[in-house]
N, C-alpha and C. Protein backbone atom coordinates (compact mmCIF):
# COMPACT_ATOMS: atom_id res chain seq x y z
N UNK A 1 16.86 -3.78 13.83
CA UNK A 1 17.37 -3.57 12.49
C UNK A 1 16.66 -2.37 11.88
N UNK A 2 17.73 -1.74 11.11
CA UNK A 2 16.76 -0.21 10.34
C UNK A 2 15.54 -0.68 9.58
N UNK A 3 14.54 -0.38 9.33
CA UNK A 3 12.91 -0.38 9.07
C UNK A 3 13.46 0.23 7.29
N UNK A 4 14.20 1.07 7.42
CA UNK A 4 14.64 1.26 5.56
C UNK A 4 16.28 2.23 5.97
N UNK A 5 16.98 1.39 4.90
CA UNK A 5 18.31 1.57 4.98
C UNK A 5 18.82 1.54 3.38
N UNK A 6 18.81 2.68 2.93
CA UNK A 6 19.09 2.34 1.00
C UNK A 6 20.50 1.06 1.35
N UNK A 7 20.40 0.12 0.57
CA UNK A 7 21.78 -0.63 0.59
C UNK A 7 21.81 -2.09 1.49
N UNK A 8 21.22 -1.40 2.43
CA UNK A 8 21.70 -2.54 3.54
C UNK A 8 19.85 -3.84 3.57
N UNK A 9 20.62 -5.21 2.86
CA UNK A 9 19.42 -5.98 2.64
C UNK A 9 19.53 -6.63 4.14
N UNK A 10 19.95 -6.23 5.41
CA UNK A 10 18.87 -6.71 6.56
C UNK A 10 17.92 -5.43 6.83
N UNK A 11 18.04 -4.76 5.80
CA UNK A 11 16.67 -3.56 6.47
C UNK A 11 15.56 -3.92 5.74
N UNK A 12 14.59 -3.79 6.53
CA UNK A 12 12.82 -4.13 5.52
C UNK A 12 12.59 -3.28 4.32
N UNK A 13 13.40 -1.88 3.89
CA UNK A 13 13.36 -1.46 3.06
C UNK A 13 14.63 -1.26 2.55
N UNK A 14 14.89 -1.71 1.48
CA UNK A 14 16.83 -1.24 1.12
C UNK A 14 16.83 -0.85 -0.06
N UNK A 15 15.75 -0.41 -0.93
CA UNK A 15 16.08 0.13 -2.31
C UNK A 15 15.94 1.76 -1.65
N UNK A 16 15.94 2.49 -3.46
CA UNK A 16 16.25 3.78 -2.92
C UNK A 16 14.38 4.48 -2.98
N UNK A 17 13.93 4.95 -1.66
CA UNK A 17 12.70 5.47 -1.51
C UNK A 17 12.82 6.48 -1.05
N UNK A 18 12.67 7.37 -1.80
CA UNK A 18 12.23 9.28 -1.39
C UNK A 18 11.69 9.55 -0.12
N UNK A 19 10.78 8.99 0.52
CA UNK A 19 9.80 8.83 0.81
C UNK A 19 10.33 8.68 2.07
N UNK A 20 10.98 7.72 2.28
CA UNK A 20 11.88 7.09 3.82
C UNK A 20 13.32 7.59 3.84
N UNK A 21 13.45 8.56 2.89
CA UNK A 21 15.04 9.12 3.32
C UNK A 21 15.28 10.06 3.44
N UNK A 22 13.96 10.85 2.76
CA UNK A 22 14.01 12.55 3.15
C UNK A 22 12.96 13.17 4.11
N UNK A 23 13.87 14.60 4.95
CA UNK A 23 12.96 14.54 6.01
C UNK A 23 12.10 15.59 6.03
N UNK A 24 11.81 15.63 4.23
CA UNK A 24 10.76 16.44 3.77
C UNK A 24 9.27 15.51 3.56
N UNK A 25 9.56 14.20 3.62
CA UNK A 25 8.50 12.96 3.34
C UNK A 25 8.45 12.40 4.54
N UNK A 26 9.11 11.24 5.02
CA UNK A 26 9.01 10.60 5.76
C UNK A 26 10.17 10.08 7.04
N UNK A 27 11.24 11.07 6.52
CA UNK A 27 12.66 10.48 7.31
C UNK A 27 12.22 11.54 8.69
N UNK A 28 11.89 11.78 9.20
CA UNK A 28 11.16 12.69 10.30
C UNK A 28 11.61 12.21 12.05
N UNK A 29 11.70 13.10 12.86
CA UNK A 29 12.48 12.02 14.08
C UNK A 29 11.36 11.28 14.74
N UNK A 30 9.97 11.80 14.50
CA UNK A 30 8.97 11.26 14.87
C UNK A 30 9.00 9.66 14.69
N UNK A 31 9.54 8.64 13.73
CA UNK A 31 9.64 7.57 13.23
C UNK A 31 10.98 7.21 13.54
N UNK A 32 11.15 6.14 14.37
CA UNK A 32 12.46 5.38 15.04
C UNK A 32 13.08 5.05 13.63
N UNK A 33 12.81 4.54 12.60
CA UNK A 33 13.15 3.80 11.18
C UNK A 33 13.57 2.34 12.22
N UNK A 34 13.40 1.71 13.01
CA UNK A 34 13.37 0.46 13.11
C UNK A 34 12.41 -0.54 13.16
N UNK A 35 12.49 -1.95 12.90
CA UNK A 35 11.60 -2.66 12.87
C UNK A 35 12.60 -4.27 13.19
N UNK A 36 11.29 -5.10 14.08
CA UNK A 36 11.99 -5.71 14.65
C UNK A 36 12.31 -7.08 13.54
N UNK A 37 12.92 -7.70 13.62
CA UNK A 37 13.26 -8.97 12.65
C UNK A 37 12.94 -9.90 12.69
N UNK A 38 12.03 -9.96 13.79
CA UNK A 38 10.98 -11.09 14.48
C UNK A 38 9.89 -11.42 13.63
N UNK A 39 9.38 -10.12 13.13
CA UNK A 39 8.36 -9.77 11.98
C UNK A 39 8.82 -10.28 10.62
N UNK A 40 9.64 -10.31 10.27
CA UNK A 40 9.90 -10.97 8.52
C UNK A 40 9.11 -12.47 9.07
N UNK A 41 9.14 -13.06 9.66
CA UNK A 41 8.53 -14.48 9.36
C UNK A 41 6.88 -14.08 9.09
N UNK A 42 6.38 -13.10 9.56
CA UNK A 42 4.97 -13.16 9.46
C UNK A 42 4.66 -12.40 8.09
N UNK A 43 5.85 -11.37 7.75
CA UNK A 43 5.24 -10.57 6.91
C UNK A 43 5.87 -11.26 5.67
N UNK A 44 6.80 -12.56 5.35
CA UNK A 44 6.81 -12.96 4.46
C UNK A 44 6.39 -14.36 4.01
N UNK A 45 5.55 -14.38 5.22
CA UNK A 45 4.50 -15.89 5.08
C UNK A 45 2.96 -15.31 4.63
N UNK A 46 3.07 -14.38 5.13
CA UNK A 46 1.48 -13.76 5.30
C UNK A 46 0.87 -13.95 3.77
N UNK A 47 -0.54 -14.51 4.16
CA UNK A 47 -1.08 -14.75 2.54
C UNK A 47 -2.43 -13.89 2.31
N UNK A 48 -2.40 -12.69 1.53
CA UNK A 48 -3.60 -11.71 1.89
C UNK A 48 -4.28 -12.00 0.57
N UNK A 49 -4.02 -12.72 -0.91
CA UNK A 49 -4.92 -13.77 -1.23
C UNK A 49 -6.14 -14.65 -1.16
N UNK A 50 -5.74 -15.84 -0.12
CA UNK A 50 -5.82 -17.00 -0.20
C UNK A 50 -7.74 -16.47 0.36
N UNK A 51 -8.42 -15.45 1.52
CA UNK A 51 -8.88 -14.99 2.04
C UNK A 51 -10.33 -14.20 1.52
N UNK A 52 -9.68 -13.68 0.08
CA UNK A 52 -10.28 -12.66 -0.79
C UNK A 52 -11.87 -13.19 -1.19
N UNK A 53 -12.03 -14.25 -1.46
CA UNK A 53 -13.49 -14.99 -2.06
C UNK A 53 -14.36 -15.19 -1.15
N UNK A 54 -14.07 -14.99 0.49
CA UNK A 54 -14.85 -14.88 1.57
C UNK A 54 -15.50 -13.68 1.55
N UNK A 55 -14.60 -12.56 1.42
CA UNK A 55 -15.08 -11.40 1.64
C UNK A 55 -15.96 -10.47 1.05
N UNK A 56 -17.52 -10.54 1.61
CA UNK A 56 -18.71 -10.09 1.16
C UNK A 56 -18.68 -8.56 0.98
N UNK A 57 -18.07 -7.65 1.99
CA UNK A 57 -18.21 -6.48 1.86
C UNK A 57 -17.57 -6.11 1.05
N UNK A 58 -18.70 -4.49 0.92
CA UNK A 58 -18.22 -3.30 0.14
C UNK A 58 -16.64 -3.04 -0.20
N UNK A 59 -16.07 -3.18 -1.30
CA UNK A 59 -14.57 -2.62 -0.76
C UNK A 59 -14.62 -2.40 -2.54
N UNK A 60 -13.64 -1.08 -1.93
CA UNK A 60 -12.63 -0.28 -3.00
C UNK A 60 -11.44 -0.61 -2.67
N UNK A 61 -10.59 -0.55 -4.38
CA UNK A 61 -9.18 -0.90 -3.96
C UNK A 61 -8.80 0.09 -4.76
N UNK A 62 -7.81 1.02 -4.33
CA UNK A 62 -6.98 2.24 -5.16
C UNK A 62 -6.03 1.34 -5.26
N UNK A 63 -5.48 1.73 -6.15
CA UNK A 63 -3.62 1.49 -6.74
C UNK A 63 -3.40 1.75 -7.91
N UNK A 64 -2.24 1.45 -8.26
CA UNK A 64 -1.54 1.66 -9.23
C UNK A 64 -0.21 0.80 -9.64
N UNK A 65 0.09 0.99 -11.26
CA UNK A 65 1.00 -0.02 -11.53
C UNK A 65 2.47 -0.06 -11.01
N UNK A 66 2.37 1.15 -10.36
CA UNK A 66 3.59 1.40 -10.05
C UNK A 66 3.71 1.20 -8.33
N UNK A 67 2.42 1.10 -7.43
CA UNK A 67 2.47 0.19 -6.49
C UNK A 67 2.76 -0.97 -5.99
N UNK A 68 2.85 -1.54 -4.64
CA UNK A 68 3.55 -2.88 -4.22
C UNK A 68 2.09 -3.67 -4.45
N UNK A 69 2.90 -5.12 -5.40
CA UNK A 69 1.70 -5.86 -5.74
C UNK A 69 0.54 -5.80 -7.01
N UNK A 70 1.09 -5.27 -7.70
CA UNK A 70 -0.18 -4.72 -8.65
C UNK A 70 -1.20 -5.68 -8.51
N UNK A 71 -0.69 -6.97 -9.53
CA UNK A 71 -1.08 -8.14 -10.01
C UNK A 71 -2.22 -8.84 -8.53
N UNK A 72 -1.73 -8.42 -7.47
CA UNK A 72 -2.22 -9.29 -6.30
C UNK A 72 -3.65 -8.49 -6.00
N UNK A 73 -3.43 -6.84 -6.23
CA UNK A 73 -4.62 -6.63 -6.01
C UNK A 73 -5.95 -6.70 -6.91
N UNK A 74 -5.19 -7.11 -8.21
CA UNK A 74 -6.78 -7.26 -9.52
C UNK A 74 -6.79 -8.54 -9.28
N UNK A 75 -6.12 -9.54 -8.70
CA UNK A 75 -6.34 -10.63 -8.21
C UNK A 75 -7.77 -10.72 -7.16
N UNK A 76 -7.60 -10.22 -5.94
CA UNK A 76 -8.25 -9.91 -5.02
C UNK A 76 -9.47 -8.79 -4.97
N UNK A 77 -9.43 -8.22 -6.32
CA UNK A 77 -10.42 -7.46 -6.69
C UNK A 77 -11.80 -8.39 -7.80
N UNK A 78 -11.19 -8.93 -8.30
CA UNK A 78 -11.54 -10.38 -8.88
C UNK A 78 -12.12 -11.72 -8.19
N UNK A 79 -12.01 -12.01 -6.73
CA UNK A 79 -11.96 -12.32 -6.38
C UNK A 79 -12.79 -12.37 -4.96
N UNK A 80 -13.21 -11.02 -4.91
CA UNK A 80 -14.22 -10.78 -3.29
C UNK A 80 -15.69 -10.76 -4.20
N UNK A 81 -16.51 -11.62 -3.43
CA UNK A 81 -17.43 -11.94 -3.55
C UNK A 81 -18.95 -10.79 -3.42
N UNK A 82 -18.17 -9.27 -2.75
CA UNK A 82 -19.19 -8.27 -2.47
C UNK A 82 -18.97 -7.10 -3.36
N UNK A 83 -19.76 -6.41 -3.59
CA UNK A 83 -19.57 -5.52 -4.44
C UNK A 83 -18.24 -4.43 -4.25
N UNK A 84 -17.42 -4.46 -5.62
CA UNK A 84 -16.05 -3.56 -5.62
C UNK A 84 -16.04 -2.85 -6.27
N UNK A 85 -14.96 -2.20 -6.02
CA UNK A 85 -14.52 -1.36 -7.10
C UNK A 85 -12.79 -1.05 -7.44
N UNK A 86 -12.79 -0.52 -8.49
CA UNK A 86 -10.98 -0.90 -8.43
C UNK A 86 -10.90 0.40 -9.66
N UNK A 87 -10.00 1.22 -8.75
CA UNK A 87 -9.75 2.92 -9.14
C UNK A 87 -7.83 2.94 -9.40
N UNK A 88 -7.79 2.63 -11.01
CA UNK A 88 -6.34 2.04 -11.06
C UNK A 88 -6.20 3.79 -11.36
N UNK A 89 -4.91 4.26 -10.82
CA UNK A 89 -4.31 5.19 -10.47
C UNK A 89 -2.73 5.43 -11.19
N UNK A 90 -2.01 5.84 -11.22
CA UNK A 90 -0.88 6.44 -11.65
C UNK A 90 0.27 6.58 -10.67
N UNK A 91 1.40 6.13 -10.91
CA UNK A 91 1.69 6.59 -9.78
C UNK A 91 3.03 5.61 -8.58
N UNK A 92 3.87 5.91 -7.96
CA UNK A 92 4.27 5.03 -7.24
C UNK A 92 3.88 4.53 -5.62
N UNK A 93 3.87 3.79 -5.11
CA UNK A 93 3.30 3.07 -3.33
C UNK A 93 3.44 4.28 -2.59
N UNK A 94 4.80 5.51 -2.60
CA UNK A 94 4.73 6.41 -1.44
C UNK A 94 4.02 7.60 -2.22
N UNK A 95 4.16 7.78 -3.26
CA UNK A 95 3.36 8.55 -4.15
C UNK A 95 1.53 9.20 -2.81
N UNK A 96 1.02 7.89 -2.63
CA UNK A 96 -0.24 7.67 -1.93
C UNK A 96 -0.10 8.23 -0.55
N UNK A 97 1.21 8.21 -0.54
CA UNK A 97 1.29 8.61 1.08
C UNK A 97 1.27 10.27 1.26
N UNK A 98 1.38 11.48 -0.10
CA UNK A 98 1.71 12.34 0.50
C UNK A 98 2.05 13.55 -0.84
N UNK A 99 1.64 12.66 -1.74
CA UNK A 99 2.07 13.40 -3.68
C UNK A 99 0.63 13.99 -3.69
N UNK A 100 0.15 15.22 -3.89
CA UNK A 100 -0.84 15.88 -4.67
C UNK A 100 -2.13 15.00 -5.23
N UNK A 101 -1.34 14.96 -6.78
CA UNK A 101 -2.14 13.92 -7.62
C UNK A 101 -2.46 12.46 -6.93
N UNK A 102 -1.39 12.22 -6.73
CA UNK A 102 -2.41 10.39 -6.42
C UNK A 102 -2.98 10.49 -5.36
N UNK A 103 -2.96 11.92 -3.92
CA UNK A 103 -3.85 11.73 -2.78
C UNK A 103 -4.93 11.84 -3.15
N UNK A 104 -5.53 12.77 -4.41
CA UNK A 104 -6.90 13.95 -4.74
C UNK A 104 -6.84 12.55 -5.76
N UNK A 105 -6.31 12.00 -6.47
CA UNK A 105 -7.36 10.39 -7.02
C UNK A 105 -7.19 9.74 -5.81
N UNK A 106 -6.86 9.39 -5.24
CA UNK A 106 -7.55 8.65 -4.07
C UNK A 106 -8.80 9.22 -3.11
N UNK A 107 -8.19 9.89 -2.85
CA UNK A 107 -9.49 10.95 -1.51
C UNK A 107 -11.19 10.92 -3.03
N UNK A 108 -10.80 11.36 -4.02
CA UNK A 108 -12.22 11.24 -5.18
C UNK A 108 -12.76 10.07 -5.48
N UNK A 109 -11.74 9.39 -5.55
CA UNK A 109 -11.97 7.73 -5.48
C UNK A 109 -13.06 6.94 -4.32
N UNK A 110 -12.00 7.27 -3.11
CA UNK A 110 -12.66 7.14 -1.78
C UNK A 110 -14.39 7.88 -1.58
N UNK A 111 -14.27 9.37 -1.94
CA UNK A 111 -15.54 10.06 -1.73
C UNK A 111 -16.84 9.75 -2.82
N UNK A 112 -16.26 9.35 -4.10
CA UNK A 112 -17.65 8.82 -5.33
C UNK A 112 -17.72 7.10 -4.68
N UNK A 113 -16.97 6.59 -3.77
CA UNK A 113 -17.34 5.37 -4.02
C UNK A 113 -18.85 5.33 -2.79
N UNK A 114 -18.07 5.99 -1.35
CA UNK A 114 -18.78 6.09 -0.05
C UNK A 114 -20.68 6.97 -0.77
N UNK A 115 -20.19 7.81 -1.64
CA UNK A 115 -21.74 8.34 -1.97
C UNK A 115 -22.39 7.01 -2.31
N UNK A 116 -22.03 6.13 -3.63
CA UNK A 116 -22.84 5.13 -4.42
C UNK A 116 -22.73 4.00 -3.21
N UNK A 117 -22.27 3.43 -2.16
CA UNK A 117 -22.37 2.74 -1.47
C UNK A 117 -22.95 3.31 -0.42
N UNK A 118 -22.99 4.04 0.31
CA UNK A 118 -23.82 4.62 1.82
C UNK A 118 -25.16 4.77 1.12
């Protein structure tokens, strides 16, 4: 099944994403755009939650409100037991993959956190 298909809801992605349709971003021949359908049972059971209050280590979380999940990650930022940090950003999910601004807040994000933690 297509991996992102604007329209078509058996594809894992079916809204409209810049990102996966142009082959200035991500529509590229390098990427089959398929994904198998075997995978929806895991990736819509999967609980990346339930996990969070175990986890002692160091971790930064970038995002933004306009990312997948907001709510789940100040959840899980709230929630890990080791020292965090949480660098809320601007911005949409493919935005991160490849936009200017939200890579250079992320990559600054990433580089002030690794100084105060290493």
């Amino acid at each position: 099944m297509p991996a992102y298909k604007e329209g078509d809801h058996r594809a894992g992605m079916h809204l409209t994403l810049d990102y996966y349709a142009l082959s200035s971003r991500g529509a590229v021949p390098a990427w089959s755009n398929e994904m198998a359908e075997m995978t929806w049972t895991y990736w819509l059971s999967f609980d990346g939650l339930s996990a969070a209050s175990r986890v002692s280590t160091p971790s930064l979380f970038v995002h933004a409100d306009g990312c997948a999940f907001p709510e789940h990650v100040k959840r899980i930022h709230a929630a890990v037991t080791g020292p965090t940090a949480l660098a809320w950003g601007e911005g949409t999910q493919t935005d991160y993959y490849g936009q200017a601004p939200a890579v250079e807040f992320a990559v600054t994000a990433v580089r002030d956190w690794f100084e105060r933690t290493l």
